[in-house]
PDB file of N, CA and C in Angstrom:
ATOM      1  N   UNK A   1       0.838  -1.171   0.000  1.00  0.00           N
ATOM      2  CA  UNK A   1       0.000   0.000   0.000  1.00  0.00           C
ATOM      3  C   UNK A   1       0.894   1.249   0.000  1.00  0.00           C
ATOM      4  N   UNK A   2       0.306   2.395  -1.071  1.00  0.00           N
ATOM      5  CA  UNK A   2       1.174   3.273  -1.266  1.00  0.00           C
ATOM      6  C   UNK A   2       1.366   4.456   0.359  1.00  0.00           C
ATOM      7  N   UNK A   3       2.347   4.923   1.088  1.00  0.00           N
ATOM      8  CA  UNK A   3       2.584   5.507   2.043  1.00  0.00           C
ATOM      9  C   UNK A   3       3.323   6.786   1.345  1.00  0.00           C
ATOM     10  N   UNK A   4       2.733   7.987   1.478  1.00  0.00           N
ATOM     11  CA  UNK A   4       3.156   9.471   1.489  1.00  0.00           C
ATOM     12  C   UNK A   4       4.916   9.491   2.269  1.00  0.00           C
ATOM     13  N   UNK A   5       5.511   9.937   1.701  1.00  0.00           N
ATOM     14  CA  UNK A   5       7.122  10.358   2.594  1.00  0.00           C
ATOM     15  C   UNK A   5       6.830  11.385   3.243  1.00  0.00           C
ATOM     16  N   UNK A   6       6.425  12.233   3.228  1.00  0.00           N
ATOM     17  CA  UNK A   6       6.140  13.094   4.009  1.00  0.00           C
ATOM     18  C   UNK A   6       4.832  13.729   4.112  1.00  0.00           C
ATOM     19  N   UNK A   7       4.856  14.703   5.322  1.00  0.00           N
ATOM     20  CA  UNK A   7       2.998  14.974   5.640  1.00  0.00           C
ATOM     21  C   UNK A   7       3.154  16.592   4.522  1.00  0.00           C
ATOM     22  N   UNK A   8       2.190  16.308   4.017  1.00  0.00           N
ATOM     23  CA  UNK A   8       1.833  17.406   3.036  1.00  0.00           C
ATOM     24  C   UNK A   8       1.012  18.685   4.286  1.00  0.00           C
ATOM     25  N   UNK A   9       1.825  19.858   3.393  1.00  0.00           N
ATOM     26  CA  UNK A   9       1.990  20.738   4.273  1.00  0.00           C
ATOM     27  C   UNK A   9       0.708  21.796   4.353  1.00  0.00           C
ATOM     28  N   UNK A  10       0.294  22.465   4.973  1.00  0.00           N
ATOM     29  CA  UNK A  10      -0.778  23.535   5.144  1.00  0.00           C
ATOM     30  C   UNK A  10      -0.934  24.371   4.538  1.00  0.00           C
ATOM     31  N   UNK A  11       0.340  25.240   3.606  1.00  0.00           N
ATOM     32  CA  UNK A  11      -0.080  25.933   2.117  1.00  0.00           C
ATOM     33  C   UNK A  11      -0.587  24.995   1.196  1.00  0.00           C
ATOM     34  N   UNK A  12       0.105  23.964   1.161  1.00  0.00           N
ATOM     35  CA  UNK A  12      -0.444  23.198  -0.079  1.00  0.00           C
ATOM     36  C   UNK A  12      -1.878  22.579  -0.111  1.00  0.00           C
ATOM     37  N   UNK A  13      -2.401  22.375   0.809  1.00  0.00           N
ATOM     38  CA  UNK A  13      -3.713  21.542   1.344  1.00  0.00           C
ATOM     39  C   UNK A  13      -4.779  22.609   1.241  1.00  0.00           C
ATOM     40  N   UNK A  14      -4.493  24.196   1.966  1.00  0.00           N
ATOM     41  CA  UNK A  14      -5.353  25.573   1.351  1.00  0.00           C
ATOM     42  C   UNK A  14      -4.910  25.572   0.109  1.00  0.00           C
ATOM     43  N   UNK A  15      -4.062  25.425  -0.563  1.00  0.00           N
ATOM     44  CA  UNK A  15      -4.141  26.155  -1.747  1.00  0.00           C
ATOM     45  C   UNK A  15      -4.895  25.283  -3.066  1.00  0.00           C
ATOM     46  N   UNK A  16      -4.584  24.135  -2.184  1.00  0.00           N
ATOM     47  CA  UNK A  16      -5.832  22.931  -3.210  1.00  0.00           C
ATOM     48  C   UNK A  16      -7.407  22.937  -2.998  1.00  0.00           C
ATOM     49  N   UNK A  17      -7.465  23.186  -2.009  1.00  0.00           N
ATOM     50  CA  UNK A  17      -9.027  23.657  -1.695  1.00  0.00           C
ATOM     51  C   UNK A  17      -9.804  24.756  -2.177  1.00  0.00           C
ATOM     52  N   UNK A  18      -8.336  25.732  -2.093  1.00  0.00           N
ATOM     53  CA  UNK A  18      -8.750  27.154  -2.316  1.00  0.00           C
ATOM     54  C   UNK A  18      -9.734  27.210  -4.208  1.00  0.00           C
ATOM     55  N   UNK A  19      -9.205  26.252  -4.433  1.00  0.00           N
ATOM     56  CA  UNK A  19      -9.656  26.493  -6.248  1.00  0.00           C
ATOM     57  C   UNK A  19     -10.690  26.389  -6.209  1.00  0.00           C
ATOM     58  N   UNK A  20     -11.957  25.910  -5.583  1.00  0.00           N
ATOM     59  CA  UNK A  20     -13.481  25.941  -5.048  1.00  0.00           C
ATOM     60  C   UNK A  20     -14.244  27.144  -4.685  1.00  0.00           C
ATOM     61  N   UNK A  21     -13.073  27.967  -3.946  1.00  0.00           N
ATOM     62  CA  UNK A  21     -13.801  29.220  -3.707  1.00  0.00           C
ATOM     63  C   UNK A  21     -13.866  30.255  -5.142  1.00  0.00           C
ATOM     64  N   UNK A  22     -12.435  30.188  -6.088  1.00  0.00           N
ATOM     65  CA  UNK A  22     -12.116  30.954  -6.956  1.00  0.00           C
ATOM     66  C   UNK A  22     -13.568  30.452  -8.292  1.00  0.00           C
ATOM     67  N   UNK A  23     -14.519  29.854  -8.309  1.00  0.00           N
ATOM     68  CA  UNK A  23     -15.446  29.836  -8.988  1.00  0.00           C
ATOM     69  C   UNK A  23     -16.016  30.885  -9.153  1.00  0.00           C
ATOM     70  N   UNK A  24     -15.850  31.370 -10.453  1.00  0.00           N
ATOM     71  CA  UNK A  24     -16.514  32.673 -10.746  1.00  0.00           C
ATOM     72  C   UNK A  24     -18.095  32.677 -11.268  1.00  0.00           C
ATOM     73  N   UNK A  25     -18.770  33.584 -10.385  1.00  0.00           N
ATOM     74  CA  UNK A  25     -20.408  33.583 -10.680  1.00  0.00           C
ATOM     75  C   UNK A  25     -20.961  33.883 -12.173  1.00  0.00           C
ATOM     76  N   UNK A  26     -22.080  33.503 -12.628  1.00  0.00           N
ATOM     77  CA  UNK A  26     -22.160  33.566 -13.988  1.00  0.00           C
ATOM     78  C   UNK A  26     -21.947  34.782 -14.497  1.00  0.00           C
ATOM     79  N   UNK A  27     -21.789  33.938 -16.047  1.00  0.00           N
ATOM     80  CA  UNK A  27     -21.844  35.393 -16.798  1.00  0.00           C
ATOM     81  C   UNK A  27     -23.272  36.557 -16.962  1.00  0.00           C
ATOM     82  N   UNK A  28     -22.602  37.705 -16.956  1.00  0.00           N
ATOM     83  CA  UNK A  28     -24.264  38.277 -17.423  1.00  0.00           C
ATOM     84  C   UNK A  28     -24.327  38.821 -18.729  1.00  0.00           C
ATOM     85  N   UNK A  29     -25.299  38.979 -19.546  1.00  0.00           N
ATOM     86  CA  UNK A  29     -25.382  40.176 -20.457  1.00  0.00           C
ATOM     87  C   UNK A  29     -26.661  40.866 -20.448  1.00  0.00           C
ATOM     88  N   UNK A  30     -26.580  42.084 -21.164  1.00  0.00           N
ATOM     89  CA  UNK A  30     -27.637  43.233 -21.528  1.00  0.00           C
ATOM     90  C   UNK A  30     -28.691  42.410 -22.025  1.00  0.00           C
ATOM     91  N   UNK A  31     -29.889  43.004 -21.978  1.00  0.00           N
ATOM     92  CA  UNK A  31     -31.083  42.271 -23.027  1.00  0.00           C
ATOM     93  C   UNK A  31     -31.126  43.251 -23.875  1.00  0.00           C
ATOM     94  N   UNK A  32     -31.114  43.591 -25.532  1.00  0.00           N
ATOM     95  CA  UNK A  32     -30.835  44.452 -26.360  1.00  0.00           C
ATOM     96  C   UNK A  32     -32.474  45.181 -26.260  1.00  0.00           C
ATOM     97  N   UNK A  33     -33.617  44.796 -26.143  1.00  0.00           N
ATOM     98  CA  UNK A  33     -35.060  45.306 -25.854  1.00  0.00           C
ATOM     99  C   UNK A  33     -35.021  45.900 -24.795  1.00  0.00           C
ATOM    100  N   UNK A  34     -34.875  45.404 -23.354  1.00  0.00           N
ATOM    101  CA  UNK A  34     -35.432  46.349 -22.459  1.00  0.00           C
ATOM    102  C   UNK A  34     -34.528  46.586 -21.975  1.00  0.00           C
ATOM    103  N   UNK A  35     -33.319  46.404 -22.105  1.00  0.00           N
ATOM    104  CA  UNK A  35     -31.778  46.680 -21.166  1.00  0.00           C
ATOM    105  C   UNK A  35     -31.351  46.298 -19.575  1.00  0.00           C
ATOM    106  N   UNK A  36     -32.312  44.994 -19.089  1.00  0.00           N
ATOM    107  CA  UNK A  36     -32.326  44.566 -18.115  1.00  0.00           C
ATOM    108  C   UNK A  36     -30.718  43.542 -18.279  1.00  0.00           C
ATOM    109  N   UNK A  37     -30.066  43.200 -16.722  1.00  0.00           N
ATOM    110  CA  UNK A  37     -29.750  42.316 -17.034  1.00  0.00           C
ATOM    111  C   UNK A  37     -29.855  41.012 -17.414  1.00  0.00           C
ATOM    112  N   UNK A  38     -29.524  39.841 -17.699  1.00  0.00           N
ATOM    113  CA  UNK A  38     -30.114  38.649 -17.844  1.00  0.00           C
ATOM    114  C   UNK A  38     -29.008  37.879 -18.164  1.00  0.00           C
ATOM    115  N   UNK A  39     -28.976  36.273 -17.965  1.00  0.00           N
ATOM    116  CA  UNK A  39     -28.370  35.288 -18.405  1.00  0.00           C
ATOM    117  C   UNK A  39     -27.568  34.879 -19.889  1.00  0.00           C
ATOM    118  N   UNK A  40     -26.909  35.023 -20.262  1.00  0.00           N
ATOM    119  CA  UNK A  40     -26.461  34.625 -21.682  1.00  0.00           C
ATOM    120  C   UNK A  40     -26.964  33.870 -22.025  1.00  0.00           C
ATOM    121  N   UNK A  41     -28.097  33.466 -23.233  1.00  0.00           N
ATOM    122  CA  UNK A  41     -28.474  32.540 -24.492  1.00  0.00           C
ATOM    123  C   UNK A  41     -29.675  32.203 -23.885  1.00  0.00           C
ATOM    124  N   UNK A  42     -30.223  33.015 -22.887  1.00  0.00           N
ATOM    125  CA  UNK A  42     -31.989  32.662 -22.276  1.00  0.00           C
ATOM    126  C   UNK A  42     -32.504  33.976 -22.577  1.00  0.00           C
ATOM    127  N   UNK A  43     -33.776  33.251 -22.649  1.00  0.00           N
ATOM    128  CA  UNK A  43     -35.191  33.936 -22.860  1.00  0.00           C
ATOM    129  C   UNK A  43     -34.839  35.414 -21.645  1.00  0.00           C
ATOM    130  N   UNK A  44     -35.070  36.441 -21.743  1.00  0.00           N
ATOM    131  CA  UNK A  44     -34.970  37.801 -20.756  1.00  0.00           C
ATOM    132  C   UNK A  44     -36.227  37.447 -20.248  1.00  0.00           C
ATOM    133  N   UNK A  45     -36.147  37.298 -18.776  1.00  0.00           N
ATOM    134  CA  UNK A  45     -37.238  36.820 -17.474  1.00  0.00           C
ATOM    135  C   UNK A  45     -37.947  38.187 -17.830  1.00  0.00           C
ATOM    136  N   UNK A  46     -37.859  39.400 -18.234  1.00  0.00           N
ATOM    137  CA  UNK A  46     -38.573  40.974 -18.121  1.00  0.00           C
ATOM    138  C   UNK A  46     -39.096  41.120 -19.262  1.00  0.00           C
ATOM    139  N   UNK A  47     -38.748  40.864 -20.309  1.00  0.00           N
ATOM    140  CA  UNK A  47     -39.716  41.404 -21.576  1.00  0.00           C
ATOM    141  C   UNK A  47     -40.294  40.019 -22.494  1.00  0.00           C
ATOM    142  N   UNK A  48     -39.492  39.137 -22.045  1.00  0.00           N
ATOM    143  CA  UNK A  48     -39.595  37.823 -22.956  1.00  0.00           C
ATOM    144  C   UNK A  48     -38.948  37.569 -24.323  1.00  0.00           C
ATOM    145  N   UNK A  49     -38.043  38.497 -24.555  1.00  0.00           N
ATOM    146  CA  UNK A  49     -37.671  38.133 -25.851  1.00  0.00           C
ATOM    147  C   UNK A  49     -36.160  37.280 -25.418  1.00  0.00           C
ATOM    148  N   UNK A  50     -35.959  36.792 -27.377  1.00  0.00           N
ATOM    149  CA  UNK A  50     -34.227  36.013 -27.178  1.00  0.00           C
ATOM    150  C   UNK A  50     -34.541  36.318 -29.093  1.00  0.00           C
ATOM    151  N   UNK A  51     -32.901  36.395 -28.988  1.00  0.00           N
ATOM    152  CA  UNK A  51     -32.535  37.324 -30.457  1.00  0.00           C
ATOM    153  C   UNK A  51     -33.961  37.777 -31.334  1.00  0.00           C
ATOM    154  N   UNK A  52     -33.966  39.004 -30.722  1.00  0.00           N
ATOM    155  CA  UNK A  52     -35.616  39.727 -31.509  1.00  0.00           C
ATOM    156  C   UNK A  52     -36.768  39.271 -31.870  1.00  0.00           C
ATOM    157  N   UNK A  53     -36.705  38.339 -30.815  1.00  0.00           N
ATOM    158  CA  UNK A  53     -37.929  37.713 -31.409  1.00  0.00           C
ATOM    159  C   UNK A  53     -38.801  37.330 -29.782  1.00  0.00           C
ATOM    160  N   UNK A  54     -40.223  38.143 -30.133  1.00  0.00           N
ATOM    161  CA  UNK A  54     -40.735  37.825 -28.749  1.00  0.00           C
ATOM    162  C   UNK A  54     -41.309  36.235 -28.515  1.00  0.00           C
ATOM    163  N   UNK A  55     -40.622  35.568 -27.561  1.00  0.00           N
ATOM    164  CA  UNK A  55     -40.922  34.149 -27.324  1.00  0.00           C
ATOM    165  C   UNK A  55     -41.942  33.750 -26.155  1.00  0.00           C
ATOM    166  N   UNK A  56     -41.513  34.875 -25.129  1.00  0.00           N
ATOM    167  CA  UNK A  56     -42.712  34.279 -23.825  1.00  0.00           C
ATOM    168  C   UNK A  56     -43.310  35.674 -23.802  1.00  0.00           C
ATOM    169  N   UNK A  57     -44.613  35.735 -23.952  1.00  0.00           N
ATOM    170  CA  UNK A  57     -45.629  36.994 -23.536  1.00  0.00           C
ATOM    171  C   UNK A  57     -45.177  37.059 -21.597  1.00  0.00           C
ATOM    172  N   UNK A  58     -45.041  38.214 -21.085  1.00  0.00           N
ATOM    173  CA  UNK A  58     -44.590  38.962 -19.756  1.00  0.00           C
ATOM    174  C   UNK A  58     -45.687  40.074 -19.652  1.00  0.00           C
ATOM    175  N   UNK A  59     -46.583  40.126 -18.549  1.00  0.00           N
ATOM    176  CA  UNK A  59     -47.311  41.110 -18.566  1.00  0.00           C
ATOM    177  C   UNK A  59     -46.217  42.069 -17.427  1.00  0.00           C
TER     178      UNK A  59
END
């Protein structure tokens, strides 16, 4: 059974973990109709459109 030579040290053990926190939150973009923000390549939750074209009626 494979045995470590030595105990792996406390920078290295944060700094392997650390790559979990560095997840960056989504992307956003403009909606070109109502200028809300919104999700890249979805329907805009505020006016309902996706590339000029109205898809979900939004009262």
């Amino acid at each position: 059974m494979a045995v470590p030579k030595r105990k792996t040290g406390r920078a290295v053990t944060h700094a392997r973990r650390s790559a979990n926190d560095r997840c960056a939150t989504p992307a956003r973009s403009v909606c070109p109709q109502c200028g809300e923000v919104k999700l890249p390549h979805r329907v805009c939750p505020s006016c309902g459109y996706y590339k000029s074209r109205e898809v979900l009626e939004v009262e």
